[in-house]
Protein backbone atom coordinates (compact mmCIF):
# COMPACT_ATOMS: atom_id res chain seq x y z
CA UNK A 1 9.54 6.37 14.33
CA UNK A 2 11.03 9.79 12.80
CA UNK A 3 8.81 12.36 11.64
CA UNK A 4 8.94 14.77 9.23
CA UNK A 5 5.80 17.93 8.69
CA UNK A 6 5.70 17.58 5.04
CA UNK A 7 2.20 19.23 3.35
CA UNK A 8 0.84 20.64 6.66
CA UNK A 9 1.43 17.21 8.42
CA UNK A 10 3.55 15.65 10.57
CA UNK A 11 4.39 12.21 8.13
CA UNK A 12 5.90 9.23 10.54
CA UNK A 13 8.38 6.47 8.49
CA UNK A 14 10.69 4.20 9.34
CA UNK A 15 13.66 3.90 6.65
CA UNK A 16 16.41 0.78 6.45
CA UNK A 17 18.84 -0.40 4.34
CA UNK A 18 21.17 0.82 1.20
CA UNK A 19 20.39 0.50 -2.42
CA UNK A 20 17.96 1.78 -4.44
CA UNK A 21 15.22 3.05 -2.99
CA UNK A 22 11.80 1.64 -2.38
CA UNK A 23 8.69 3.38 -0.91
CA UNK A 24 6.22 1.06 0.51
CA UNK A 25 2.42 2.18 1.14
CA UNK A 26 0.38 0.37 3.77
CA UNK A 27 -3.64 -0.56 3.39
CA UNK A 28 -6.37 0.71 5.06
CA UNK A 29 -6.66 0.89 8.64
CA UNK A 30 -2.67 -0.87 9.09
CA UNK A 31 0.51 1.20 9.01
CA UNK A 32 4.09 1.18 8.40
CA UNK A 33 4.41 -1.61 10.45
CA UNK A 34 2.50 -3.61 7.85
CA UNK A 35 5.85 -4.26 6.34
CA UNK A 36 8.27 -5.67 9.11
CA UNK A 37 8.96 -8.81 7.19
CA UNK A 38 9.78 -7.09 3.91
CA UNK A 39 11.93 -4.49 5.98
CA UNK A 40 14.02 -7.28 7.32
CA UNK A 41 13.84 -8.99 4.38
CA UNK A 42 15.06 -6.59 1.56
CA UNK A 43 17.07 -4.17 3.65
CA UNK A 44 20.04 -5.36 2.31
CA UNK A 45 19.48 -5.14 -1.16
CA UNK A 46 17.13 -1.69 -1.12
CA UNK A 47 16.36 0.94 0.37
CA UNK A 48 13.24 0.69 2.38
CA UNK A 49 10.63 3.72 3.10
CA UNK A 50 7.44 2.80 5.00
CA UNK A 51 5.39 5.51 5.42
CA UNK A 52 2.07 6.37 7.94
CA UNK A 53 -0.56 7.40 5.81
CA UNK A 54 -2.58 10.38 7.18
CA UNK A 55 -4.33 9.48 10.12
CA UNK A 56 -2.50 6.38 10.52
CA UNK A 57 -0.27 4.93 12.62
CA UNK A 58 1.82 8.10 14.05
CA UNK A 59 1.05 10.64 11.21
CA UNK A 60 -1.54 13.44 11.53
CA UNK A 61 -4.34 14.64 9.49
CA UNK A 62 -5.01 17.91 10.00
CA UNK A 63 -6.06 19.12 6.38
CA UNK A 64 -8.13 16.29 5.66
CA UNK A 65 -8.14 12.57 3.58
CA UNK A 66 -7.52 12.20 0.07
CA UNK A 67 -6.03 9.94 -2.44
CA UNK A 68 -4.04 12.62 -4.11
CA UNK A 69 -2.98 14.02 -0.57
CA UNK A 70 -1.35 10.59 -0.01
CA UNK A 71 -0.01 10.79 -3.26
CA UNK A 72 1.76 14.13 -2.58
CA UNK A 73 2.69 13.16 0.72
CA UNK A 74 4.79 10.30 -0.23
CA UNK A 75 6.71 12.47 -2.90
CA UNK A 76 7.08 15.41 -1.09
CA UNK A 77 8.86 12.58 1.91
CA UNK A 78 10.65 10.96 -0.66
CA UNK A 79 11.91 13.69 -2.03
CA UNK A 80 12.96 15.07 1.59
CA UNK A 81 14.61 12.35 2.28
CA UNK A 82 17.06 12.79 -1.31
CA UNK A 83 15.42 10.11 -3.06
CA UNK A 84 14.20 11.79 -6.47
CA UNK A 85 13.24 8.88 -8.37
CA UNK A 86 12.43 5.45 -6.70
CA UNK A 87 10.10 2.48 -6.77
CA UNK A 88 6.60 2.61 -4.99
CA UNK A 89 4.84 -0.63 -3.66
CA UNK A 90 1.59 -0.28 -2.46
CA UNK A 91 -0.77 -2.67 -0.50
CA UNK A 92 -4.61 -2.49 -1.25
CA UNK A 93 -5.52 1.18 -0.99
CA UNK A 94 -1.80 1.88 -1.15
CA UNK A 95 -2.21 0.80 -5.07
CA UNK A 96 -4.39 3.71 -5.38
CA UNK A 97 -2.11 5.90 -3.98
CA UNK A 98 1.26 4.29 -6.30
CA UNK A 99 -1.07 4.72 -9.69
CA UNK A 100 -1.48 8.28 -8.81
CA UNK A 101 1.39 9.56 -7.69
CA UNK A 102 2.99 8.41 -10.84
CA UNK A 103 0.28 10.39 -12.97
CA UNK A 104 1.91 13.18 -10.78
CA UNK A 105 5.56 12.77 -11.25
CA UNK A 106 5.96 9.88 -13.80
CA UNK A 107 9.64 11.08 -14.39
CA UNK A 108 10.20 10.46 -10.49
CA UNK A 109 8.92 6.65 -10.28
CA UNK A 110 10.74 3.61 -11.44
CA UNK A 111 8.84 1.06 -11.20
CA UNK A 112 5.47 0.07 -9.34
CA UNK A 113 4.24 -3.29 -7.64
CA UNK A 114 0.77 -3.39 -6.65
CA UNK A 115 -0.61 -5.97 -4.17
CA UNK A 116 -4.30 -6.60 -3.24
CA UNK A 117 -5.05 -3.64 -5.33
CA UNK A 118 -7.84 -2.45 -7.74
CA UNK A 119 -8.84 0.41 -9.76
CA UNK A 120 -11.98 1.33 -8.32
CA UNK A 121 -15.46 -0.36 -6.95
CA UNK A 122 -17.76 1.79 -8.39
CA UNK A 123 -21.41 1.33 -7.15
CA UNK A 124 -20.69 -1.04 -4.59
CA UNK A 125 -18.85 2.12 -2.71
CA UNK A 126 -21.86 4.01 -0.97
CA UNK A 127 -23.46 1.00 0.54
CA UNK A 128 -20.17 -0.39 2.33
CA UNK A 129 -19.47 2.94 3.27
CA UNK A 130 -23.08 3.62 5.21
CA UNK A 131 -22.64 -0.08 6.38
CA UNK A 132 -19.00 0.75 8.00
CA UNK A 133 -20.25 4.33 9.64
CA UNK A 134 -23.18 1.98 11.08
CA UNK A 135 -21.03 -0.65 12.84
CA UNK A 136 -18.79 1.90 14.09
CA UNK A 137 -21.23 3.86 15.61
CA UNK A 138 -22.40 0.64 17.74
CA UNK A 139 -19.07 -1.06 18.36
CA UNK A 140 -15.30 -0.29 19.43
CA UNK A 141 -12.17 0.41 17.17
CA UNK A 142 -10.96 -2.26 19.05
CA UNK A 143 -13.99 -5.02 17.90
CA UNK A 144 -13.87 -3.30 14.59
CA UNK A 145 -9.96 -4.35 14.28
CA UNK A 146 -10.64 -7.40 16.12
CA UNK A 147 -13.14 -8.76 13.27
CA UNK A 148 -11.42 -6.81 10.33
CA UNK A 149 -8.16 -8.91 11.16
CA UNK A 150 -9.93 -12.01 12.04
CA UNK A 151 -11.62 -11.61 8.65
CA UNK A 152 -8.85 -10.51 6.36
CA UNK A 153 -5.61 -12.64 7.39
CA UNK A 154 -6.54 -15.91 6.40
CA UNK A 155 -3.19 -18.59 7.07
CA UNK A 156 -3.93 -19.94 10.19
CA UNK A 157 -0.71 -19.82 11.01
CA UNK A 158 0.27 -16.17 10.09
CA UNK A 159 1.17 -14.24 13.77
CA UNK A 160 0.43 -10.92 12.70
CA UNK A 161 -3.51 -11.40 13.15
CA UNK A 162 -2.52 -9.04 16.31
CA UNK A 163 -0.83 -6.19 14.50
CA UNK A 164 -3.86 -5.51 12.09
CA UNK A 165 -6.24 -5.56 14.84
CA UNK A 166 -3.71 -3.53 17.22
CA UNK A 167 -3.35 -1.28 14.32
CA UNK A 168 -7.08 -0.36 13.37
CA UNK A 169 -7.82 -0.11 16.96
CA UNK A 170 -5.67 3.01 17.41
CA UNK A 171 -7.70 4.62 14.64
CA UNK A 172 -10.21 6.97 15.66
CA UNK A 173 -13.78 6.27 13.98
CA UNK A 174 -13.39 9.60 12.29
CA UNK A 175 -10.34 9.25 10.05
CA UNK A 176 -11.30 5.60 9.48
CA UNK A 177 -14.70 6.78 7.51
CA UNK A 178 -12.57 9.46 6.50
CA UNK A 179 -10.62 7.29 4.67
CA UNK A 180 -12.98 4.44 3.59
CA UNK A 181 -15.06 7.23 1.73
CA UNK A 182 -11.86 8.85 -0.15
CA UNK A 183 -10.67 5.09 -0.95
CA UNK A 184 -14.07 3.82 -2.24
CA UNK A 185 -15.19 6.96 -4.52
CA UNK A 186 -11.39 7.12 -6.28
CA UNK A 187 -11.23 5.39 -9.84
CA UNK A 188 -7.95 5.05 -11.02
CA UNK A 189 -8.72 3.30 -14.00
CA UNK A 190 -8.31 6.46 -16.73
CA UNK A 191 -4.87 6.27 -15.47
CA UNK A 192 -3.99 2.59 -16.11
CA UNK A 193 -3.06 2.59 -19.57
CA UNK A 194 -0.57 5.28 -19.62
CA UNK A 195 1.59 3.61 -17.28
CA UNK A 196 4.45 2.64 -18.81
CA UNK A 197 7.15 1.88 -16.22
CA UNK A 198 7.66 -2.24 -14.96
CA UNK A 199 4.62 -2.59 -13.24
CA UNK A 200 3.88 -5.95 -11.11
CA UNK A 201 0.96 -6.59 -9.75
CA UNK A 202 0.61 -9.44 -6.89
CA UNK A 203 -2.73 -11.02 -5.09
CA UNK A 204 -3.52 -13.75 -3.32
CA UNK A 205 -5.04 -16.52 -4.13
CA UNK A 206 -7.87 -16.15 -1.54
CA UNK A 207 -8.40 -12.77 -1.61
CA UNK A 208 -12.01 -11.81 -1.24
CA UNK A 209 -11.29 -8.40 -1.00
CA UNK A 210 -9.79 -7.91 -3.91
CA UNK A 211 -10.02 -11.23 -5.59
CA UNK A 212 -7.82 -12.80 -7.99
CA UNK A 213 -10.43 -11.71 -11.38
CA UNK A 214 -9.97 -8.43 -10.33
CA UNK A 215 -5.78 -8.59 -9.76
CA UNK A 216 -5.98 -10.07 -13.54
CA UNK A 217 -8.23 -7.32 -14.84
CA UNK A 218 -5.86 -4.38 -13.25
CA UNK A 219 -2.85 -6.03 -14.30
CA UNK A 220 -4.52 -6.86 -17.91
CA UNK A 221 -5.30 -2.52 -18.05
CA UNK A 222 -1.56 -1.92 -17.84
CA UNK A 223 0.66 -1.89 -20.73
CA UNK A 224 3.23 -5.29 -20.11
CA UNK A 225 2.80 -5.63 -16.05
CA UNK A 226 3.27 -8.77 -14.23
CA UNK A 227 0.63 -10.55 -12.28
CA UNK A 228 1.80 -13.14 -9.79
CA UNK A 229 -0.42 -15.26 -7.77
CA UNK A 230 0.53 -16.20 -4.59
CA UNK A 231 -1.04 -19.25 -3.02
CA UNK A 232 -3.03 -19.40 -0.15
CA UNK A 233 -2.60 -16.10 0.73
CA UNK A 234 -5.48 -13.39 1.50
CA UNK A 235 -5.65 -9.33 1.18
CA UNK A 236 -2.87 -8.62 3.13
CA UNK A 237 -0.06 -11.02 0.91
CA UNK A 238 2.65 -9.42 2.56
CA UNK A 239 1.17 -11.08 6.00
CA UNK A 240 -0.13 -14.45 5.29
CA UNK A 241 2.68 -15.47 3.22
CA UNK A 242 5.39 -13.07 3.56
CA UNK A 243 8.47 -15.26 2.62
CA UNK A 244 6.31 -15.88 -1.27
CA UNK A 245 5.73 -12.09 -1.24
CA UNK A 246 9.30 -10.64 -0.54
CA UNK A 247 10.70 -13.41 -3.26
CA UNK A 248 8.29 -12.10 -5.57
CA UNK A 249 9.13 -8.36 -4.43
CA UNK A 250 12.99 -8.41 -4.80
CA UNK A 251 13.22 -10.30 -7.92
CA UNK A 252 11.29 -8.03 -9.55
CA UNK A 253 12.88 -5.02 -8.31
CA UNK A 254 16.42 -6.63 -8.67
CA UNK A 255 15.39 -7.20 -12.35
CA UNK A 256 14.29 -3.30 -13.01
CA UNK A 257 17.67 -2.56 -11.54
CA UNK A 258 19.83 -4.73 -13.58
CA UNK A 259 17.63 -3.49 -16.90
CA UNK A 260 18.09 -0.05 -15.71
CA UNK A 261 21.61 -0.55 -15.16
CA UNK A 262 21.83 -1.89 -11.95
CA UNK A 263 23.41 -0.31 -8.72
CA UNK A 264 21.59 2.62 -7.63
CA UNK A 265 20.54 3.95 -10.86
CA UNK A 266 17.16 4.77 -9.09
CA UNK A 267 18.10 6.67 -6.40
């Protein structure tokens, strides 16, 4: 994938299609590649920007892990790449980084979609993390991913069990707990009620990471935003049931263009 250094780091993405454009933020421990189905699916309507997160995939990080870093890296690459304003999409931990970067540059986002997502976990944060920097200090990345996939992508029938494990395997321990500790102390919940761009939020219906009650809540915290349900689906919606997922996706974009008056009125 092209690279461009961008904040001190070199920032991998892969960009398709024409129309307005669409930057889409992977969860923790996948990468751009988290996307291919909506890639395929959408590039012909928008224009697609799936970005590496620091320490992911083929992107550096040099200066360190941080919610706001993320945040700043995806405007700074968006805005290298001529998009000024533009829709953001974010998977899981990528919801964290959509909410914020729009407290950054609200004038510069269009709309938001938020999948798996949630504002914060509060308490529960320490112990997972001390729990995660034990099992990687007695097992592989590639065990880690192995389980973490095995756990997390829940259709039987969904093919990219592989990638996720593939994926997190090519992590190194370091900017894994690196990450896990910036995603699990951010709150982004002071945030939430300010947004006030189209804002949909998706989860699956058997989502134990983020769980359906907690998709309602986040969705309930933001002034008129969509929550869709998709069914039989787990964390990663995109992967178990990505046909459901892109429907959901490009409807609701297509609708924030036509309101907005359609065409490329976002780019």
């Amino acid at each position: 994938m092209p690279a461009l250094k961008l904040n001190g780091e070199m920032i991998s993405f892969e960009s398709v299609g024409l129309g307005p454009p669409v930057l889409l933020l992977h969860s923790l421990g996948t990468s751009a590649a988290l996307w291919n189905s909506t890639l395929a699916a959408l590039s012909g309507r928008f224009t697609l920007v799936a970005m590496d997160a620091r320490g992911h995939g083929e992107s550096s990080n040099r200066a360190g892990f941080s919610v706001e870093a993320i945040a700043l890296d995806g405007l700074a690459l968006m805005a290298a790449l001529g998009h000024e304003r533009f829709h953001v999409v974010g998977s899981s931990m990528g919801g964290l980084f959509a909410v914020v970067m729009q407290n950054l540059a609200a004038d510069r986002i269009a709309s938001l979609t938020l999948a798996g997502a949630y504002p914060g976990i509060g308490a529960a944060g320490p112990p997972r993390i001390a729990a995660t920097r034990e099992l990687l200090a007695a097992i592989p990345m590639a065990e880690f991913g192995r389980r973490y996939a095995d756990d997390t992508v829940v259709n039987p029938d969904c093919t990219a069990r592989g990638l996720v494990a593939a994926s997190i395997a090519a992590i190194s321990p370091r900017n894994y707990l690196q990450t896990l500790e910036a995603i699990l102390i951010a709150d982004i919940s002071p945030f939430l009620s300010g947004i006030a761009i189209p804002t949909l939020v998706v989860v699956g219906s058997e989502d134990r990471r983020a769980p359906p009650q907690v998709a309602r809540q986040l969705a309930g915290a933001i002034p008129g935003a969509i929550y869709r349900e998709i069914e039989g689906a787990g964390h990663l919606v995109m992967l178990d049931e990505p046909a459901a997922f892109d429907r959901e996706l490009c409807a609701f974009l297509s609708d924030v263009c036509a309101h907005a008056g359609g065409g490329r009125s976002s780019d």
